[in-house]
Every structure is written in structure tokens, then in C-alpha cells.
PDB file of N, CA and C in Angstrom:
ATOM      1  N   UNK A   1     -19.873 -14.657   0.645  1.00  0.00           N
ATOM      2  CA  UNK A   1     -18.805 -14.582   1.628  1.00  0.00           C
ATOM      3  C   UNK A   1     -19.441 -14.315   2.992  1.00  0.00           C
ATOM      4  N   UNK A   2     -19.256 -15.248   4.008  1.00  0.00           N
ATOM      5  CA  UNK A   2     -19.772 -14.927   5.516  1.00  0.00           C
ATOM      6  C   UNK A   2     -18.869 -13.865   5.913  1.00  0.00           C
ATOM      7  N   UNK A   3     -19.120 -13.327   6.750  1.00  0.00           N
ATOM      8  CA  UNK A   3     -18.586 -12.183   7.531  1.00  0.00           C
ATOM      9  C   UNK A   3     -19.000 -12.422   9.228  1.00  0.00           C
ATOM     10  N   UNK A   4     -18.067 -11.547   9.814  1.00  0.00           N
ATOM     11  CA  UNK A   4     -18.555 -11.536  11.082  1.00  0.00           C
ATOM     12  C   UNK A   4     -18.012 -10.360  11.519  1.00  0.00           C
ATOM     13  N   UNK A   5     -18.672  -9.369  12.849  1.00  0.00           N
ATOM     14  CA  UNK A   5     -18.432  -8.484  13.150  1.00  0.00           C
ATOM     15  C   UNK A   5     -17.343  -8.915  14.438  1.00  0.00           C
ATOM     16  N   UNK A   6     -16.377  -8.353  14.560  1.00  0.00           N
ATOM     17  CA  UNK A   6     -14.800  -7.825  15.563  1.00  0.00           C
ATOM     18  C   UNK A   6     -15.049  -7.133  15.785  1.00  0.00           C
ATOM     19  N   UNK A   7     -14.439  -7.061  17.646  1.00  0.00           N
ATOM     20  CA  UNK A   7     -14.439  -6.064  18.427  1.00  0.00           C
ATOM     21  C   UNK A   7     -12.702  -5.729  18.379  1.00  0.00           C
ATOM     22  N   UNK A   8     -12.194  -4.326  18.209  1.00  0.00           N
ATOM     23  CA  UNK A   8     -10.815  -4.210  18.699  1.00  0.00           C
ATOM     24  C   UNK A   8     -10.636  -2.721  19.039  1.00  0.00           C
ATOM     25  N   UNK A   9      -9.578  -3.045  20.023  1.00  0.00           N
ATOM     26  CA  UNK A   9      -9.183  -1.771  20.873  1.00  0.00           C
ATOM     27  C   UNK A   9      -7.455  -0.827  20.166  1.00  0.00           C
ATOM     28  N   UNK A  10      -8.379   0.205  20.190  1.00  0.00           N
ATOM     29  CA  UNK A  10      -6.772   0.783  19.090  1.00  0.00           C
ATOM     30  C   UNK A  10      -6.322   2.196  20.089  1.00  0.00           C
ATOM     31  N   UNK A  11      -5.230   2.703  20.025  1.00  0.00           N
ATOM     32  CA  UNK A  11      -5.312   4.202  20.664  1.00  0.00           C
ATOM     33  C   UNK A  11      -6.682   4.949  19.279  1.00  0.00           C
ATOM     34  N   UNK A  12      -6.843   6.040  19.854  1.00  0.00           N
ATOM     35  CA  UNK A  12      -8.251   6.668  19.374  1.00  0.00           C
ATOM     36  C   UNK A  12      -7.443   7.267  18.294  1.00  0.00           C
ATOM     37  N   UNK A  13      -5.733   8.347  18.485  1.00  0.00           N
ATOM     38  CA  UNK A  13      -5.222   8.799  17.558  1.00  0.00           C
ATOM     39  C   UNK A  13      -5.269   7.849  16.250  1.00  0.00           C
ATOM     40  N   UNK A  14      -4.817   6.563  16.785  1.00  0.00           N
ATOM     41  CA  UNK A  14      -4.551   5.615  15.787  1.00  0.00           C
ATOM     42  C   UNK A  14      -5.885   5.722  14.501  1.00  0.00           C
ATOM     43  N   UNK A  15      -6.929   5.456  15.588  1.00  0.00           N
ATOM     44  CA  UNK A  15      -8.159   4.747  14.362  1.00  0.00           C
ATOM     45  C   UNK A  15      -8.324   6.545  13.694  1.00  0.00           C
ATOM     46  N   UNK A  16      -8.201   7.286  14.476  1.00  0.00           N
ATOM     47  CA  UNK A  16      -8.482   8.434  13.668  1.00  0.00           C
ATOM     48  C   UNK A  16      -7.167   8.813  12.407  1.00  0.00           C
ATOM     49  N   UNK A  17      -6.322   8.220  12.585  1.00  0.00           N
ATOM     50  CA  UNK A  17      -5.559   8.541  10.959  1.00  0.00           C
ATOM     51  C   UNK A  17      -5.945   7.451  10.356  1.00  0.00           C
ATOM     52  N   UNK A  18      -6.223   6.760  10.978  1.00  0.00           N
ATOM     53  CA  UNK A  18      -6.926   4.952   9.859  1.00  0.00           C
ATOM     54  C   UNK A  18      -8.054   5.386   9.294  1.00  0.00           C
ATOM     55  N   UNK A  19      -8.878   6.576   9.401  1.00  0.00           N
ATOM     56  CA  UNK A  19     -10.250   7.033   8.926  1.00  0.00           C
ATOM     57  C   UNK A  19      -9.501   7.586   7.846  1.00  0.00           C
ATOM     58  N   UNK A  20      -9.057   8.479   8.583  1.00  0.00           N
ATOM     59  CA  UNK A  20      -8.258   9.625   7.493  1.00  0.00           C
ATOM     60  C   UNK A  20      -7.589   9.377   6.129  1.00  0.00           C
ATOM     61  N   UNK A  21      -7.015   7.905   6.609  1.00  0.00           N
ATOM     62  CA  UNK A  21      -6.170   7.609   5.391  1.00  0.00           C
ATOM     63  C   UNK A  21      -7.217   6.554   4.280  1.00  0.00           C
ATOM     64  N   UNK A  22      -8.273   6.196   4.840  1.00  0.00           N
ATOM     65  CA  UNK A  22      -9.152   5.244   4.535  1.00  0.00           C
ATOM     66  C   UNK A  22     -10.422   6.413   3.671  1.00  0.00           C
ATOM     67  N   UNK A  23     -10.242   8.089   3.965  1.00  0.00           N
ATOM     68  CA  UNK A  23     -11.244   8.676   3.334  1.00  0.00           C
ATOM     69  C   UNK A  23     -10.385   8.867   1.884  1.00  0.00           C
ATOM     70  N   UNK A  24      -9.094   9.249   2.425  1.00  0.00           N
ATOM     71  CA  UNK A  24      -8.170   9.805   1.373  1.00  0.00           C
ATOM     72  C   UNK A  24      -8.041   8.537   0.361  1.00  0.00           C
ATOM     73  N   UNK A  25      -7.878   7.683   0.476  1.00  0.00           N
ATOM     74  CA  UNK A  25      -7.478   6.380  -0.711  1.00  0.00           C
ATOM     75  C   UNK A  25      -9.039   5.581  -1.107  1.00  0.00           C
ATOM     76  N   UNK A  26     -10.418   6.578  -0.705  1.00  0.00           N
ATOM     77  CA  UNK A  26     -11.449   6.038  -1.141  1.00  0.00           C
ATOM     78  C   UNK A  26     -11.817   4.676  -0.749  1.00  0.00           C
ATOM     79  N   UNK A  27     -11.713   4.267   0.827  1.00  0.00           N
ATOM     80  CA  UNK A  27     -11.924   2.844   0.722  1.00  0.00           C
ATOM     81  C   UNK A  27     -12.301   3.190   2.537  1.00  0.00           C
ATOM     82  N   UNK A  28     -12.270   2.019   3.387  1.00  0.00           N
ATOM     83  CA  UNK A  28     -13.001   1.727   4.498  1.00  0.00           C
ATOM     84  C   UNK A  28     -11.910   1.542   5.139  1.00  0.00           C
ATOM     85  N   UNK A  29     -12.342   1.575   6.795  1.00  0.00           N
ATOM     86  CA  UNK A  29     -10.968   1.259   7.671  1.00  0.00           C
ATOM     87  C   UNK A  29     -10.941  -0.843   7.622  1.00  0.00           C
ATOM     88  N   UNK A  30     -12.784  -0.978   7.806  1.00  0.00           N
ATOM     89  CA  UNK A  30     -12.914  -2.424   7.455  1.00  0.00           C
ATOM     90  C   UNK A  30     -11.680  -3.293   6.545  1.00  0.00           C
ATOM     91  N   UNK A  31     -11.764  -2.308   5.235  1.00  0.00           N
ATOM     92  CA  UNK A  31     -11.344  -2.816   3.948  1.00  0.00           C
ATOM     93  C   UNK A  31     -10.052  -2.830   4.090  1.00  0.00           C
ATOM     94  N   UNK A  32      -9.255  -1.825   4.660  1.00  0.00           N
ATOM     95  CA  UNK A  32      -7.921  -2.177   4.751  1.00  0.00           C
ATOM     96  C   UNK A  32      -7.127  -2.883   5.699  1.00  0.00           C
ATOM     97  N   UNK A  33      -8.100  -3.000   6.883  1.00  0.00           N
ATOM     98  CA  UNK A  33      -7.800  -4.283   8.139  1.00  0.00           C
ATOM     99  C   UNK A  33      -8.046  -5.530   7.322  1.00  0.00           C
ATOM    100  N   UNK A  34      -9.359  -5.567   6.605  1.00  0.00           N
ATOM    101  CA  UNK A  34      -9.246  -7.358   5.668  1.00  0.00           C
ATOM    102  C   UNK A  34      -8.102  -7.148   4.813  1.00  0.00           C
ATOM    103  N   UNK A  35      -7.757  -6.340   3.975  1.00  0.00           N
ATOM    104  CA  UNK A  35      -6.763  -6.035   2.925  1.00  0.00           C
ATOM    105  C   UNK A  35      -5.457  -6.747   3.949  1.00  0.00           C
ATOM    106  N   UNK A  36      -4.792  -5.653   4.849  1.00  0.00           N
ATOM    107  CA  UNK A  36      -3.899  -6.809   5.813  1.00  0.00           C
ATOM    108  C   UNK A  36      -3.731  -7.706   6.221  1.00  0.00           C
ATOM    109  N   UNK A  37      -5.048  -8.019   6.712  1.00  0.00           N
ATOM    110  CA  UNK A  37      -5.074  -9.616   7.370  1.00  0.00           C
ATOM    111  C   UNK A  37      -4.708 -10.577   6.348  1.00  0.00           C
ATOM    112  N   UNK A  38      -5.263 -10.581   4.877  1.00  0.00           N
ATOM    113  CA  UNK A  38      -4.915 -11.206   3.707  1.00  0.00           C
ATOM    114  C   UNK A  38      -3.412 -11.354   3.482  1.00  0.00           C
ATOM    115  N   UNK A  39      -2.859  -9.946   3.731  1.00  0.00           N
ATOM    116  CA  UNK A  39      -1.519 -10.514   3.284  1.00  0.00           C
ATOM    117  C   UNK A  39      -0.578 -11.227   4.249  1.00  0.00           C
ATOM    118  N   UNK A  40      -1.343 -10.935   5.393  1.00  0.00           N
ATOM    119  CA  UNK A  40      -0.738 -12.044   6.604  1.00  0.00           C
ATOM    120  C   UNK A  40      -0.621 -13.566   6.216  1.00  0.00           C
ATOM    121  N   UNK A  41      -1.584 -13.899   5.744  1.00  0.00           N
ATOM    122  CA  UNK A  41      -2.265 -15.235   5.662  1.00  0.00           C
ATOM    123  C   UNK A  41      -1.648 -15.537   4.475  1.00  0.00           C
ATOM    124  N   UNK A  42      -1.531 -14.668   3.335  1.00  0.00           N
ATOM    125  CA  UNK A  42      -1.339 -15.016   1.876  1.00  0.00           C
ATOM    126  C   UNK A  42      -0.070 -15.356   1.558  1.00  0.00           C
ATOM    127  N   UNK A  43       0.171 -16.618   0.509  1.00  0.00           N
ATOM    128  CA  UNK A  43       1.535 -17.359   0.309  1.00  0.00           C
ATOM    129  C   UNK A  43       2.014 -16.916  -1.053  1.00  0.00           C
ATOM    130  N   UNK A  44       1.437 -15.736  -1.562  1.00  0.00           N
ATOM    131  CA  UNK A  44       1.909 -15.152  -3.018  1.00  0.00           C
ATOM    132  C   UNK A  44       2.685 -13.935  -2.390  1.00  0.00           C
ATOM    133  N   UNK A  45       2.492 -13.106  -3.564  1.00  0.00           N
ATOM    134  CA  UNK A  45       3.386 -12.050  -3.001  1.00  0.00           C
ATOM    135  C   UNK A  45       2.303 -11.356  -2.021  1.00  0.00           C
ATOM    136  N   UNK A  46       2.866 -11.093  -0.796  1.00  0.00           N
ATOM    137  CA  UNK A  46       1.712  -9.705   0.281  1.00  0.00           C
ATOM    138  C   UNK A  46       1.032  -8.753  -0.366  1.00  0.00           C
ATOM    139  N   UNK A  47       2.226  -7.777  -1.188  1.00  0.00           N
ATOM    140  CA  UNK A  47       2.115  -6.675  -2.161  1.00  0.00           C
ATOM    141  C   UNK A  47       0.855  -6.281  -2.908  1.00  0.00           C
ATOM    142  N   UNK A  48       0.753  -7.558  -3.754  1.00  0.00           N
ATOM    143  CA  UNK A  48      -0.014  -7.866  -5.233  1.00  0.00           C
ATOM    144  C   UNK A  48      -1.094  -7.191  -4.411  1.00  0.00           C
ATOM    145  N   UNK A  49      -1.970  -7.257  -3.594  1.00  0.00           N
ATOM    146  CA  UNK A  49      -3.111  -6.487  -3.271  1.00  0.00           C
ATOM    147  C   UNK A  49      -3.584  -5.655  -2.654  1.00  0.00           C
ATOM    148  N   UNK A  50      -2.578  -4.953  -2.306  1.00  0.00           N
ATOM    149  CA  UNK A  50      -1.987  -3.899  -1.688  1.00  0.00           C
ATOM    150  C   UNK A  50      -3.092  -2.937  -2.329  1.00  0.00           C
ATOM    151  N   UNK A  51      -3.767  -1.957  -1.594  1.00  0.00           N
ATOM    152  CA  UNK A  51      -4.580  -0.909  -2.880  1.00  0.00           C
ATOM    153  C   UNK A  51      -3.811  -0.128  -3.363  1.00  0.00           C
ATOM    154  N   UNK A  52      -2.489   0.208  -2.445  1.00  0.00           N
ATOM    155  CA  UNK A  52      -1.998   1.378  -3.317  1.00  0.00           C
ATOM    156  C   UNK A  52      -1.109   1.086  -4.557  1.00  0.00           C
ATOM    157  N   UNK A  53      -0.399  -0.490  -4.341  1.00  0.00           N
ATOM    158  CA  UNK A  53       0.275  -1.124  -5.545  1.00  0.00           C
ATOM    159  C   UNK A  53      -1.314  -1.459  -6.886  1.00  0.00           C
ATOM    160  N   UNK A  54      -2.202  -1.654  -6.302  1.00  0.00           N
ATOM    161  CA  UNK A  54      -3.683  -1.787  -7.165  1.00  0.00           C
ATOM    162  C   UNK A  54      -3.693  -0.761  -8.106  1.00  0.00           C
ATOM    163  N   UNK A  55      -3.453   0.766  -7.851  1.00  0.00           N
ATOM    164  CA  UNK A  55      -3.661   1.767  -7.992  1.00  0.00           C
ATOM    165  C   UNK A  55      -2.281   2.336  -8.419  1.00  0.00           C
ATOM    166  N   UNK A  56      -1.356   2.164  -8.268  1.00  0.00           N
ATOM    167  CA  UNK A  56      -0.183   2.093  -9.320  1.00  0.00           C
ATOM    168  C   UNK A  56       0.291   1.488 -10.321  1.00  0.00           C
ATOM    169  N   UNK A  57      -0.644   0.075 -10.636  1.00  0.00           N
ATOM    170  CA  UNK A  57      -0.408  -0.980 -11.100  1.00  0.00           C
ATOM    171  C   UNK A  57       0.094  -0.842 -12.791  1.00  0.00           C
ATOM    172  N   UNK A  58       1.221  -0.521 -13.645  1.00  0.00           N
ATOM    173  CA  UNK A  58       0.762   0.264 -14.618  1.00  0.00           C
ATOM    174  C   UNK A  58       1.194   1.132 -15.052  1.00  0.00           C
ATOM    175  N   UNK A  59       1.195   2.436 -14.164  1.00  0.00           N
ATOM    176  CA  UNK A  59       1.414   3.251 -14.118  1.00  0.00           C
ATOM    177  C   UNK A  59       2.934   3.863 -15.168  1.00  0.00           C
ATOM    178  N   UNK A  60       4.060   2.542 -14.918  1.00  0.00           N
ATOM    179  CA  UNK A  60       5.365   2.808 -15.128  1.00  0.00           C
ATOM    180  C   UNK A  60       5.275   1.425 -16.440  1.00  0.00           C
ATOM    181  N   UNK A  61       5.869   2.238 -17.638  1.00  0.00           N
ATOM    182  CA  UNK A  61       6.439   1.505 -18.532  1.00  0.00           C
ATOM    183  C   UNK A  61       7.046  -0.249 -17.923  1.00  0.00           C
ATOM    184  N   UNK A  62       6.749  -0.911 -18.492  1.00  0.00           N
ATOM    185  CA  UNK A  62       7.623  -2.580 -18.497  1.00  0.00           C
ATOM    186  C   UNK A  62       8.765  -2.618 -18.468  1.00  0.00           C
ATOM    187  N   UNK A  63       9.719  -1.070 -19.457  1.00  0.00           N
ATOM    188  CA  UNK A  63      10.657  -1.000 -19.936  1.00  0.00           C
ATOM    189  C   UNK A  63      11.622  -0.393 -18.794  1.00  0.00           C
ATOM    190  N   UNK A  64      11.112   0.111 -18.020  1.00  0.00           N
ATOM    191  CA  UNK A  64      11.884   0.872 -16.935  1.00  0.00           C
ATOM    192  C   UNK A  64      11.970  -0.219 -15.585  1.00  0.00           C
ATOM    193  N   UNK A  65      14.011   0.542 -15.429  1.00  0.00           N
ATOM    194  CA  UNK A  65      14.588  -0.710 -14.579  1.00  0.00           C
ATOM    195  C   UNK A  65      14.901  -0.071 -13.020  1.00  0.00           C
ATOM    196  N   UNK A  66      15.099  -1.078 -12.709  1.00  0.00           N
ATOM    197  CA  UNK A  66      15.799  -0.402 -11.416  1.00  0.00           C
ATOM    198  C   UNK A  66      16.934   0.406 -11.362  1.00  0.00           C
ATOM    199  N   UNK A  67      17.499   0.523 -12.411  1.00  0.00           N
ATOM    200  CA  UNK A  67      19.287   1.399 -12.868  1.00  0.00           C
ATOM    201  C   UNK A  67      18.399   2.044 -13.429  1.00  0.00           C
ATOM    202  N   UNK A  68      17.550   2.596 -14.370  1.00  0.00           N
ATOM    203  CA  UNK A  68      17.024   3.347 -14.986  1.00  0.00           C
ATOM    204  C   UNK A  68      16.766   4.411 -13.928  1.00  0.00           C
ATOM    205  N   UNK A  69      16.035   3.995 -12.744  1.00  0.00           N
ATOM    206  CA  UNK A  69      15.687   4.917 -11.595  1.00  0.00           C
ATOM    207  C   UNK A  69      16.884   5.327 -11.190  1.00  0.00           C
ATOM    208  N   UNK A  70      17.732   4.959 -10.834  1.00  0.00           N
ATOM    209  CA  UNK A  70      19.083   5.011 -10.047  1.00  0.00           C
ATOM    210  C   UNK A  70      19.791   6.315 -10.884  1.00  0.00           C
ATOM    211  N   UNK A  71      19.848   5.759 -12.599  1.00  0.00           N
ATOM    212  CA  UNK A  71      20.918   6.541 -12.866  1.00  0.00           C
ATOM    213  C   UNK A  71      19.533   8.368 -13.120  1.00  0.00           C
ATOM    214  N   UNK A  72      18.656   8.361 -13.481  1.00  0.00           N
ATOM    215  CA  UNK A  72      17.529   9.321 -12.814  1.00  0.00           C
ATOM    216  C   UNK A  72      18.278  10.172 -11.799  1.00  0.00           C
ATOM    217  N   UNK A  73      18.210   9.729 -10.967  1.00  0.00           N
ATOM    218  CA  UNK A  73      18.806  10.302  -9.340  1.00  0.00           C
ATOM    219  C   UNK A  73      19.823  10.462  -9.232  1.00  0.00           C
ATOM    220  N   UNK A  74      20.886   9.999 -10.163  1.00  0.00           N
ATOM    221  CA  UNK A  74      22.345  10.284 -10.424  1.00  0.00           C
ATOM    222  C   UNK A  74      21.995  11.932 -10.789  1.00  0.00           C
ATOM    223  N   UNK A  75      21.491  11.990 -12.332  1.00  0.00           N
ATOM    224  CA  UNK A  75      21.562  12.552 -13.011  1.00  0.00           C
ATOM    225  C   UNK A  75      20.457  14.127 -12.550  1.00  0.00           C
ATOM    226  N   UNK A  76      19.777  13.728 -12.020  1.00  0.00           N
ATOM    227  CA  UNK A  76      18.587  14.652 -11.155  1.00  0.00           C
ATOM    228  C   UNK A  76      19.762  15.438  -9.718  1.00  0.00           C
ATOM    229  N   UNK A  77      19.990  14.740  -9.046  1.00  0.00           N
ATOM    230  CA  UNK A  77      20.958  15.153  -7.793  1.00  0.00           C
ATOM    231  C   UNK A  77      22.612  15.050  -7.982  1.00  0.00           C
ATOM    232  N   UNK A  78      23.029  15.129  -9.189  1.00  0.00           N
ATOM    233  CA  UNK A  78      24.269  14.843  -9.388  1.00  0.00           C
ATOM    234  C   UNK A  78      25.462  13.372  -8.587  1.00  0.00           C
ATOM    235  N   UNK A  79      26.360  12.987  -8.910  1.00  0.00           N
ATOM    236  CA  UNK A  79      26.840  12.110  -8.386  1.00  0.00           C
ATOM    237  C   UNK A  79      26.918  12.456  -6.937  1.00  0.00           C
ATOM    238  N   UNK A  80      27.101  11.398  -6.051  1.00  0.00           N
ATOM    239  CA  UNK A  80      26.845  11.758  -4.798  1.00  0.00           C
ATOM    240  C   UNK A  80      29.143  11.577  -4.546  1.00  0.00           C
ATOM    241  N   UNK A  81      29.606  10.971  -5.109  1.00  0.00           N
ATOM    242  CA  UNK A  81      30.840  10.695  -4.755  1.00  0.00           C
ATOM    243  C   UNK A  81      31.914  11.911  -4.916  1.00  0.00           C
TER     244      UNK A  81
END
């Protein structure tokens, strides 16, 4: 894979939570600017390579639905009506 080095201008706060969040999820600020740019470009789902969907991938039974969550939160926070 060729590569090439980019120059870009960010506020300083900015790139400093982009470190931060890039130490915390074990990966590079590089890696998650290519990670984006990909899903810019990409005609599948954006998501699918998402690291943090990578890293959840799984996680939740096949069997569990979107009403499954819902009625959860019914039943966790009582009816809201």
C-alpha cells in the first residue's frame, strides 16, 4: 500500500482529544483519519469498519431485537405514559 504524508490544520484542543481518544481505543490519530476517510469514499455500509462497531462486533446475541431493547427500558424505567 503507497502512502503519503498530509499536512492539516486542526484547533490544537481538537487534535489533543483526537490523541486522547486514539490512546484510549488503542489505535493512532493517522488510523482513525484513514478509518474516516474510508467511510467517506465507501459504498457498503460506513459503519462495518468503524473500530468501535469492530470491537463490539458480537458482543450481543443474533437473537436480540430492537423491541427486545425497547421493552428492557420499558421495564428498567417503567412506562413512560
Amino acid at each position: 500500500m503507497d502512502t503519503t504524508k498530509l499536512t492539516v490544520r486542526v484547533r490544537r484542543d481538537l487534535l489533543e482529544q483526537a490523541k486522547r481518544y486514539a490512546r484510549m481505543n488503542d489505535t493512532t490519530v493517522t488510523r482513525l483519519i484513514d478509518a474516516y476517510l474510508r467511510q467517506l469514499t465507501d459504498d457498503e455500509d460506513p459503519l462495518t469498519e468503524a473500530p468501535i462497531v469492530r470491537r463490539l462486533s458480537g458482543s450481543l446475541s443474533q437473537d436480540i431485537s430492537a423491541r427486545d431493547y425497547y421493552d428492557y427500558l420499558e421495564e428498567k424505567n417503567g412506562s413512560q405514559n
